[in-house]
PDB file of N, CA and C in Angstrom:
ATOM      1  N   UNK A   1       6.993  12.033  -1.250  1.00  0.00           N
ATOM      2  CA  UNK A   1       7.869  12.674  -0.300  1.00  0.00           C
ATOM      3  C   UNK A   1       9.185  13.034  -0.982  1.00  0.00           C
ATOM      4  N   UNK A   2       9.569  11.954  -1.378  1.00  0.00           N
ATOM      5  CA  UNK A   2      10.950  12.367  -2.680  1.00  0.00           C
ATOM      6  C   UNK A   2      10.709  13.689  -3.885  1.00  0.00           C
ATOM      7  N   UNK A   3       9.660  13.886  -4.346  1.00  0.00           N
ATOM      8  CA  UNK A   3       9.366  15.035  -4.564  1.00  0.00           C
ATOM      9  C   UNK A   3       9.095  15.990  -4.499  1.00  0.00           C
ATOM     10  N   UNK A   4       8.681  16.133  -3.311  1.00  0.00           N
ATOM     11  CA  UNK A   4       8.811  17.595  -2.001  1.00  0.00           C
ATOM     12  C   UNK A   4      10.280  18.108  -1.382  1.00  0.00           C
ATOM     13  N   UNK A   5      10.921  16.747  -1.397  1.00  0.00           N
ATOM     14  CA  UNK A   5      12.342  17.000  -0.782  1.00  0.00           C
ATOM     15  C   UNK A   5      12.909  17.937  -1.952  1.00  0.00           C
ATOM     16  N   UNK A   6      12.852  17.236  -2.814  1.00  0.00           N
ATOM     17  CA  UNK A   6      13.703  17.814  -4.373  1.00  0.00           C
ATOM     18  C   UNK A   6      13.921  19.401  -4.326  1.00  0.00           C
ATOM     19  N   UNK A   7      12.319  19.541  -4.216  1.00  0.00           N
ATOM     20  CA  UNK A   7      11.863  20.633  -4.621  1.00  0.00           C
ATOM     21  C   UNK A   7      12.104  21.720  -3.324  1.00  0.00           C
ATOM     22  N   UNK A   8      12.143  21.233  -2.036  1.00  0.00           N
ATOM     23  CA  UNK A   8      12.879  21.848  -0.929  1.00  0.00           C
ATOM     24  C   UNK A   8      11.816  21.993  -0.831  1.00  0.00           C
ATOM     25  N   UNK A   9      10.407  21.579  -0.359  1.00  0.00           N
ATOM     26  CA  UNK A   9       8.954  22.078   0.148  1.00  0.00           C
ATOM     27  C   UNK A   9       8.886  21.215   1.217  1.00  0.00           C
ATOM     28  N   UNK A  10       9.384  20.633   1.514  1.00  0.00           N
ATOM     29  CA  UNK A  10       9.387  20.383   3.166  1.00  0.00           C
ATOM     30  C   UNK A  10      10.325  20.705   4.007  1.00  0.00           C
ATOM     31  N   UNK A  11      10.262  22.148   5.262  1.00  0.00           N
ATOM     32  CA  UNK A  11      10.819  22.334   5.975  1.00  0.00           C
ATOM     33  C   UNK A  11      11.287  20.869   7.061  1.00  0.00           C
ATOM     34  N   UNK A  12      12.404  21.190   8.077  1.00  0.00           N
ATOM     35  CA  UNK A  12      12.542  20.591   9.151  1.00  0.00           C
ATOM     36  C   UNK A  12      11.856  20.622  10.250  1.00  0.00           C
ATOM     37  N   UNK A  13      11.066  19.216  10.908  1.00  0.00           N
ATOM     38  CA  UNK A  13      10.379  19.110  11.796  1.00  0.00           C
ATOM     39  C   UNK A  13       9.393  18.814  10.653  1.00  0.00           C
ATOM     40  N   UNK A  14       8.526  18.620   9.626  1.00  0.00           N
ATOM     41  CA  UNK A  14       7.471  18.273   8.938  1.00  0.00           C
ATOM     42  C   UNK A  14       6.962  16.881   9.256  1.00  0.00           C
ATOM     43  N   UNK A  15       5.971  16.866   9.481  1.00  0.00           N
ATOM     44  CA  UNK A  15       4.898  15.690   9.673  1.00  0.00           C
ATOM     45  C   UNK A  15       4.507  15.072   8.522  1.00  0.00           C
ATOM     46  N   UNK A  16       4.958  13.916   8.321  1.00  0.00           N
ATOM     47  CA  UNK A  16       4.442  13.247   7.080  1.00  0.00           C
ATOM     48  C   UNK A  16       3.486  12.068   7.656  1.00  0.00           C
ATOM     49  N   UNK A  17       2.332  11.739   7.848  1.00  0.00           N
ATOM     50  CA  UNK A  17       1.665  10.568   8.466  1.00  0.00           C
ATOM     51  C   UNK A  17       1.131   9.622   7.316  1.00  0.00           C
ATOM     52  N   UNK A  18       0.884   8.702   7.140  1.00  0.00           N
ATOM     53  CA  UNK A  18       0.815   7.514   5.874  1.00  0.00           C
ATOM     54  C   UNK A  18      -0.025   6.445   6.485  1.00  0.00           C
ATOM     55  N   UNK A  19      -1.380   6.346   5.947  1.00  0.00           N
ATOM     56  CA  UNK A  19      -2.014   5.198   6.621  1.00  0.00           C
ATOM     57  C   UNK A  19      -1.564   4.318   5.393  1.00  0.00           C
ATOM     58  N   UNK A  20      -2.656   2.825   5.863  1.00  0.00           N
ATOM     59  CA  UNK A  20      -2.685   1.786   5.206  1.00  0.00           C
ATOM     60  C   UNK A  20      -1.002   1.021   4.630  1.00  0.00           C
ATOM     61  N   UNK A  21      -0.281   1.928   5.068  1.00  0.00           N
ATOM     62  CA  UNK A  21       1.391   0.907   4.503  1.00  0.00           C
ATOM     63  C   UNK A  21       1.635  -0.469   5.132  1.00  0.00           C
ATOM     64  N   UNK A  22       1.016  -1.483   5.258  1.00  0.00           N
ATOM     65  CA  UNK A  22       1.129  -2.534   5.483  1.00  0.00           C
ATOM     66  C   UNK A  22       0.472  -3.175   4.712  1.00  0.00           C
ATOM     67  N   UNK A  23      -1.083  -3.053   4.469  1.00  0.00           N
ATOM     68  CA  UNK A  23      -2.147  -3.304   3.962  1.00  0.00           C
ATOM     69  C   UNK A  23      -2.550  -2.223   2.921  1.00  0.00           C
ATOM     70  N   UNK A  24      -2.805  -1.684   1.920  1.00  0.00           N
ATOM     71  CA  UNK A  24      -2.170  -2.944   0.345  1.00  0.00           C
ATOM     72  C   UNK A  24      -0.551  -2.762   1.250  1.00  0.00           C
ATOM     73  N   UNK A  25      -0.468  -1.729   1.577  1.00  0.00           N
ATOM     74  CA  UNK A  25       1.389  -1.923   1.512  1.00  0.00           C
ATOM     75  C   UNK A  25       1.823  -0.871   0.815  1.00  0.00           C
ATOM     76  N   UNK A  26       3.029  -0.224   1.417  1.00  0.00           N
ATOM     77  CA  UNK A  26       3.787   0.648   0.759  1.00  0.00           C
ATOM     78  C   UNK A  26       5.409   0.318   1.306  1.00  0.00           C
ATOM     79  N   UNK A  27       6.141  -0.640   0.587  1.00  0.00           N
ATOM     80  CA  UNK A  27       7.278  -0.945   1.527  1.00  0.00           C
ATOM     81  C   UNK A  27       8.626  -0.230   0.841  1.00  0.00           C
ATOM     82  N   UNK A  28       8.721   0.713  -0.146  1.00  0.00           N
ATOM     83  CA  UNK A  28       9.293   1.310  -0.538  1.00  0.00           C
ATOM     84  C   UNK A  28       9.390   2.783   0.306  1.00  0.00           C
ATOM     85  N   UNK A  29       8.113   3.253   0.088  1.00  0.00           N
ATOM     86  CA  UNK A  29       8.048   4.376   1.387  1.00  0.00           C
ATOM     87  C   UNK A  29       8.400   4.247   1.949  1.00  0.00           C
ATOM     88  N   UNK A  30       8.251   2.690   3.391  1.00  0.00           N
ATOM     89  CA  UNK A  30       8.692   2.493   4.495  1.00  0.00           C
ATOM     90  C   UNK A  30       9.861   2.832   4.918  1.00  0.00           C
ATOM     91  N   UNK A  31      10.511   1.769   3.342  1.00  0.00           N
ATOM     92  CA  UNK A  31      12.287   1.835   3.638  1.00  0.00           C
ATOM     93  C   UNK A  31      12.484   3.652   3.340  1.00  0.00           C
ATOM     94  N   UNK A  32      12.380   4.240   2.529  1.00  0.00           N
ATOM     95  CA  UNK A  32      12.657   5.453   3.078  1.00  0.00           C
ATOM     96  C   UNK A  32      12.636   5.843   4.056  1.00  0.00           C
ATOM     97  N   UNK A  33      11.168   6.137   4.619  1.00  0.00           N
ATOM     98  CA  UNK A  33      10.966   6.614   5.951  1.00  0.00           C
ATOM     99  C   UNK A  33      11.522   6.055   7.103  1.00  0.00           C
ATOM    100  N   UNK A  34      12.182   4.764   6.995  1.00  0.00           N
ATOM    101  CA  UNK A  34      12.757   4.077   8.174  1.00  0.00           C
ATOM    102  C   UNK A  34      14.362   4.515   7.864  1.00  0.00           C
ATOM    103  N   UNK A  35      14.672   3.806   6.651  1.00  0.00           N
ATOM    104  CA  UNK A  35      16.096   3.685   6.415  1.00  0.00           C
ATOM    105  C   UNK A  35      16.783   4.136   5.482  1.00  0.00           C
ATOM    106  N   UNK A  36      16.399   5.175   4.797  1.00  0.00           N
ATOM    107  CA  UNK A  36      16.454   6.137   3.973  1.00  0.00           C
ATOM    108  C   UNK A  36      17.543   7.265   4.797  1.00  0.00           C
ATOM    109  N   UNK A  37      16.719   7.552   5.892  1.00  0.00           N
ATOM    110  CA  UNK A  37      17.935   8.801   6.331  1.00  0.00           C
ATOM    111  C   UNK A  37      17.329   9.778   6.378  1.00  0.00           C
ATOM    112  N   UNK A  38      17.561  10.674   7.388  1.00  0.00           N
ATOM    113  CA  UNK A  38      16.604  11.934   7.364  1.00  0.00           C
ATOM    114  C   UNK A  38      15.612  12.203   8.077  1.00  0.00           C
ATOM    115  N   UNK A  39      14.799  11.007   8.272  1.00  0.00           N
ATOM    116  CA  UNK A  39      13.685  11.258   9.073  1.00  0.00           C
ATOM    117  C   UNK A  39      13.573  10.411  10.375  1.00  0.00           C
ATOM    118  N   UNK A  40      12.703  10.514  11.271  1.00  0.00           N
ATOM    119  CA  UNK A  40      12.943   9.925  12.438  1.00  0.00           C
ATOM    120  C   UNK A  40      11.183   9.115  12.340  1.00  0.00           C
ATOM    121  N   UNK A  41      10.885   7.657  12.158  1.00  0.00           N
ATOM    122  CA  UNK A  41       9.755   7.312  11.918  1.00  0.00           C
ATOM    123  C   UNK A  41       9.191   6.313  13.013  1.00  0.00           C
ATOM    124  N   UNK A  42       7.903   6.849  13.555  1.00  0.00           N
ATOM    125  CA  UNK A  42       7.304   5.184  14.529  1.00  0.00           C
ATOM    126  C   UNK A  42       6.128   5.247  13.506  1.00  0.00           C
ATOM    127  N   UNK A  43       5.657   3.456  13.868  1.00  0.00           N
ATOM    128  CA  UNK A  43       4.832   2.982  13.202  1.00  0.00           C
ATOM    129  C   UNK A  43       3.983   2.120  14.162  1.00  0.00           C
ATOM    130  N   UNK A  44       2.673   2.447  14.282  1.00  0.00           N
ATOM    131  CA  UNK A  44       1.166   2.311  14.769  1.00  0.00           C
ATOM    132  C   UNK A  44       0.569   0.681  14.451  1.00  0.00           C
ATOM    133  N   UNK A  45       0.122   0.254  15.231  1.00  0.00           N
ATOM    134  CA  UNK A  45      -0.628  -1.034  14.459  1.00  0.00           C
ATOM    135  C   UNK A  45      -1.630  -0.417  15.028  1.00  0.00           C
ATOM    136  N   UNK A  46      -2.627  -0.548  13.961  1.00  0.00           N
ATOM    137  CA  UNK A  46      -4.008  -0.417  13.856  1.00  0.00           C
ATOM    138  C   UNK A  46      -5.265  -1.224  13.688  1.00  0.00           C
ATOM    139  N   UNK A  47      -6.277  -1.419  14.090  1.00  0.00           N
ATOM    140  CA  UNK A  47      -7.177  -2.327  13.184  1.00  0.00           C
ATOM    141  C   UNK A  47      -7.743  -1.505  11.826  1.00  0.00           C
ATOM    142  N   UNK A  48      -8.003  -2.720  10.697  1.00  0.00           N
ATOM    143  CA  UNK A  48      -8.063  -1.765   9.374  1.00  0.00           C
ATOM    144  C   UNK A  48      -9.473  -1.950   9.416  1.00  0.00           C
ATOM    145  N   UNK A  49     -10.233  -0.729   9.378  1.00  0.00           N
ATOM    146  CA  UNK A  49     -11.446  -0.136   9.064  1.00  0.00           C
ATOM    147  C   UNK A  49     -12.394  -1.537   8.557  1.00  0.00           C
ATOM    148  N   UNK A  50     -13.685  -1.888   9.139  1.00  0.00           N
ATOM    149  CA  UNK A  50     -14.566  -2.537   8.735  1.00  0.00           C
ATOM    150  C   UNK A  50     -14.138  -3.934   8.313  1.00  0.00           C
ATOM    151  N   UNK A  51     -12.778  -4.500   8.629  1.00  0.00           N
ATOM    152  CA  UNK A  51     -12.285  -5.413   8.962  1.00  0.00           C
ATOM    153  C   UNK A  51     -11.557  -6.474   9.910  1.00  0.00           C
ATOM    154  N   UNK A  52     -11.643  -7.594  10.019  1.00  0.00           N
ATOM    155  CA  UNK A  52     -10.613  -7.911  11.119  1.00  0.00           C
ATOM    156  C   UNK A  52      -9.347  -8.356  10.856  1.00  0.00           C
ATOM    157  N   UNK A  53      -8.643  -7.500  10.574  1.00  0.00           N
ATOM    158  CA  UNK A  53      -7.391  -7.536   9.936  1.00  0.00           C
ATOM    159  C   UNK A  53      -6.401  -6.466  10.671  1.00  0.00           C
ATOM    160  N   UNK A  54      -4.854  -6.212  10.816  1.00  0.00           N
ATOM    161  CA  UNK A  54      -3.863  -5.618  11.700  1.00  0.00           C
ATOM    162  C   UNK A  54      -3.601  -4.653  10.137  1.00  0.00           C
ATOM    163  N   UNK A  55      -3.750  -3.533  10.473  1.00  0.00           N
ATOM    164  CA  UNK A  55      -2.929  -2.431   8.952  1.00  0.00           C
ATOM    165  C   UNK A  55      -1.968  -1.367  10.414  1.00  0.00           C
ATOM    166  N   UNK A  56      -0.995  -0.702   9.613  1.00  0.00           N
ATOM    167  CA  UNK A  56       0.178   0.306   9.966  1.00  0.00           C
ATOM    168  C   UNK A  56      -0.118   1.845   9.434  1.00  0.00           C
ATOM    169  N   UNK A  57       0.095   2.397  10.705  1.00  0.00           N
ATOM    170  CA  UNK A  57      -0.105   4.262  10.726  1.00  0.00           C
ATOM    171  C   UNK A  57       1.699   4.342  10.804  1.00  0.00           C
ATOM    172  N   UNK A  58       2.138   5.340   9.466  1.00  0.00           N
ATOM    173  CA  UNK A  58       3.552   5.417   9.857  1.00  0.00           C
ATOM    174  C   UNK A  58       3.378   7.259  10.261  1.00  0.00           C
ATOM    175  N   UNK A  59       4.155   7.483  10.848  1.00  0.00           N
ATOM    176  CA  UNK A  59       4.112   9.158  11.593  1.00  0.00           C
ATOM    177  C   UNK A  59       5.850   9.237  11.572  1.00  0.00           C
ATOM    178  N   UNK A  60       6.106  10.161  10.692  1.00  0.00           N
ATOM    179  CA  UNK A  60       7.481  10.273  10.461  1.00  0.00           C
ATOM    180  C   UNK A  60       8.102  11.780  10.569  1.00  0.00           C
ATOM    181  N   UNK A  61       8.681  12.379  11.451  1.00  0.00           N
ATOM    182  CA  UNK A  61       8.977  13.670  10.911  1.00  0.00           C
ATOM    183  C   UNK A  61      10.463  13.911  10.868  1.00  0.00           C
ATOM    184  N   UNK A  62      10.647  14.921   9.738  1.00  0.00           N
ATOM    185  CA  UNK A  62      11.529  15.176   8.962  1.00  0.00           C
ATOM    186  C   UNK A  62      12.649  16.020  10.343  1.00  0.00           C
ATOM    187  N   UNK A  63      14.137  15.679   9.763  1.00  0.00           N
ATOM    188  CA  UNK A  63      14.829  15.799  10.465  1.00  0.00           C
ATOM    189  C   UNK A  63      16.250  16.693  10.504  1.00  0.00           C
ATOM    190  N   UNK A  64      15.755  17.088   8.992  1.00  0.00           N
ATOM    191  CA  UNK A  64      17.032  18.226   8.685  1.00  0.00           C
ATOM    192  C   UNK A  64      16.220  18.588   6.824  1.00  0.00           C
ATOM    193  N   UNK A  65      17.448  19.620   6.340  1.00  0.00           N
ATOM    194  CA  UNK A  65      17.483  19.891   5.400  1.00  0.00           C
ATOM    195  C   UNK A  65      17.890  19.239   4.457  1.00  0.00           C
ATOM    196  N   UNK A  66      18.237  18.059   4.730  1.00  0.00           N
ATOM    197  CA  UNK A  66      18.735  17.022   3.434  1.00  0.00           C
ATOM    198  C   UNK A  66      17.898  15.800   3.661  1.00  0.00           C
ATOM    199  N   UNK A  67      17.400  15.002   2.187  1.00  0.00           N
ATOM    200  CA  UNK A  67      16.814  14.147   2.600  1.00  0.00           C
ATOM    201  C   UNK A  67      17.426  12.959   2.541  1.00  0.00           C
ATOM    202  N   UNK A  68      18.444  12.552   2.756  1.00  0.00           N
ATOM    203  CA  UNK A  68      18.986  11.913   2.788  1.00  0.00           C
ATOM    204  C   UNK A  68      20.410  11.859   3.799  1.00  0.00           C
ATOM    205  N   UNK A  69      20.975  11.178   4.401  1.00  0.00           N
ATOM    206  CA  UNK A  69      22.060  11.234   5.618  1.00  0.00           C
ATOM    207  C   UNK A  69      23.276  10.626   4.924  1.00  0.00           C
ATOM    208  N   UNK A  70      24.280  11.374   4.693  1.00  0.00           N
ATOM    209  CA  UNK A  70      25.957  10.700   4.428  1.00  0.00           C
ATOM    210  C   UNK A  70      26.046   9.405   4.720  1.00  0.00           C
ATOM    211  N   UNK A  71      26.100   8.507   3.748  1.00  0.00           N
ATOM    212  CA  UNK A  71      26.167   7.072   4.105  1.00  0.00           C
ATOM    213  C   UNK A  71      24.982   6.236   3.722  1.00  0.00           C
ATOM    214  N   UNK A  72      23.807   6.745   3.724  1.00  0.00           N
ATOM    215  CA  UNK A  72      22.693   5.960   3.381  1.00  0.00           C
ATOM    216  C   UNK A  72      22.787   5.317   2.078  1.00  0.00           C
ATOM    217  N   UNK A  73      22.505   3.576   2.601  1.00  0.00           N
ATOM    218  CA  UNK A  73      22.301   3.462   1.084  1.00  0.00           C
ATOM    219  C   UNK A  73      20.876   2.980   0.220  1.00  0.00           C
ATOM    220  N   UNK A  74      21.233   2.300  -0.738  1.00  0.00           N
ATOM    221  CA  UNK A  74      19.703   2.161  -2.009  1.00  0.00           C
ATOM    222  C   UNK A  74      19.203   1.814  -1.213  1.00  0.00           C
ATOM    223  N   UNK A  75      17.584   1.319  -1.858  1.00  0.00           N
ATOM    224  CA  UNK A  75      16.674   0.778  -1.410  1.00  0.00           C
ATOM    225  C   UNK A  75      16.929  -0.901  -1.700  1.00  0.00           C
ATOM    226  N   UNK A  76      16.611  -1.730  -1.063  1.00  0.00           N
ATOM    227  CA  UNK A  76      16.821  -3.584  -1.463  1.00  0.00           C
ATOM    228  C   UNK A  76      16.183  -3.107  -2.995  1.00  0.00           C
ATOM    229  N   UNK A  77      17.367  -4.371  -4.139  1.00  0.00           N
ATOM    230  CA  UNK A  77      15.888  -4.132  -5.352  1.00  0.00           C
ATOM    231  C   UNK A  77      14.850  -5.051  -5.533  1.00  0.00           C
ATOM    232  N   UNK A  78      14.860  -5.780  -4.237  1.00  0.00           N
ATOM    233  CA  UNK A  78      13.194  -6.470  -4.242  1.00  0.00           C
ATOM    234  C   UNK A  78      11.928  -5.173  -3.748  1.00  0.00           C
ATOM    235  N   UNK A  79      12.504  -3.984  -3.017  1.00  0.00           N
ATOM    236  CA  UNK A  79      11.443  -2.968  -2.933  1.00  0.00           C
ATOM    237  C   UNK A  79      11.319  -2.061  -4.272  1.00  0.00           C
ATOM    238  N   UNK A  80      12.074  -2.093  -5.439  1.00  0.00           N
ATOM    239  CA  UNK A  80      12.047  -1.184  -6.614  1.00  0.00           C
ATOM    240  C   UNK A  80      10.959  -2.152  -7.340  1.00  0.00           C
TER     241      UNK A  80
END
């Protein structure tokens, strides 16, 4: 997603949807998509496919032309 922004290939209003980010996990994405800035994100609990286990649908769409919001800051560096 950070490389679409760069590149200005994602208009405003864009749908970015992301399965499985809980399960393996994507918590770097997350914090973007949550607290990054920019986008407006809910997140789904799901059951994960052919298991009995809880995995996360994140559905995030983009919220301006910058990907990032005045003020936002890093990511924790336990998510780097």
């Amino acid at each position: 997603v950070e490389e679409l922004e760069k590149r200005n290939l994602l208009r405003p209003d864009a749908v970015v949807i992301a399965d499985n980010v809980l399960k393996p996990g994507a918590p770097l994405f997350l914090w973007r998509m949550v607290a990054g800035g920019g986008w407006t994100t809910r997140i789904f609990s799901v059951p994960e496919f052919a298991m009995p286990a809880e995995d996360w649908v994140s559905v995030s769409v983009r919220q301006g032309p910058t990907s990032r919001r005045t003020g936002a800051s890093a990511p924790p560096s336990d998510l780097l």
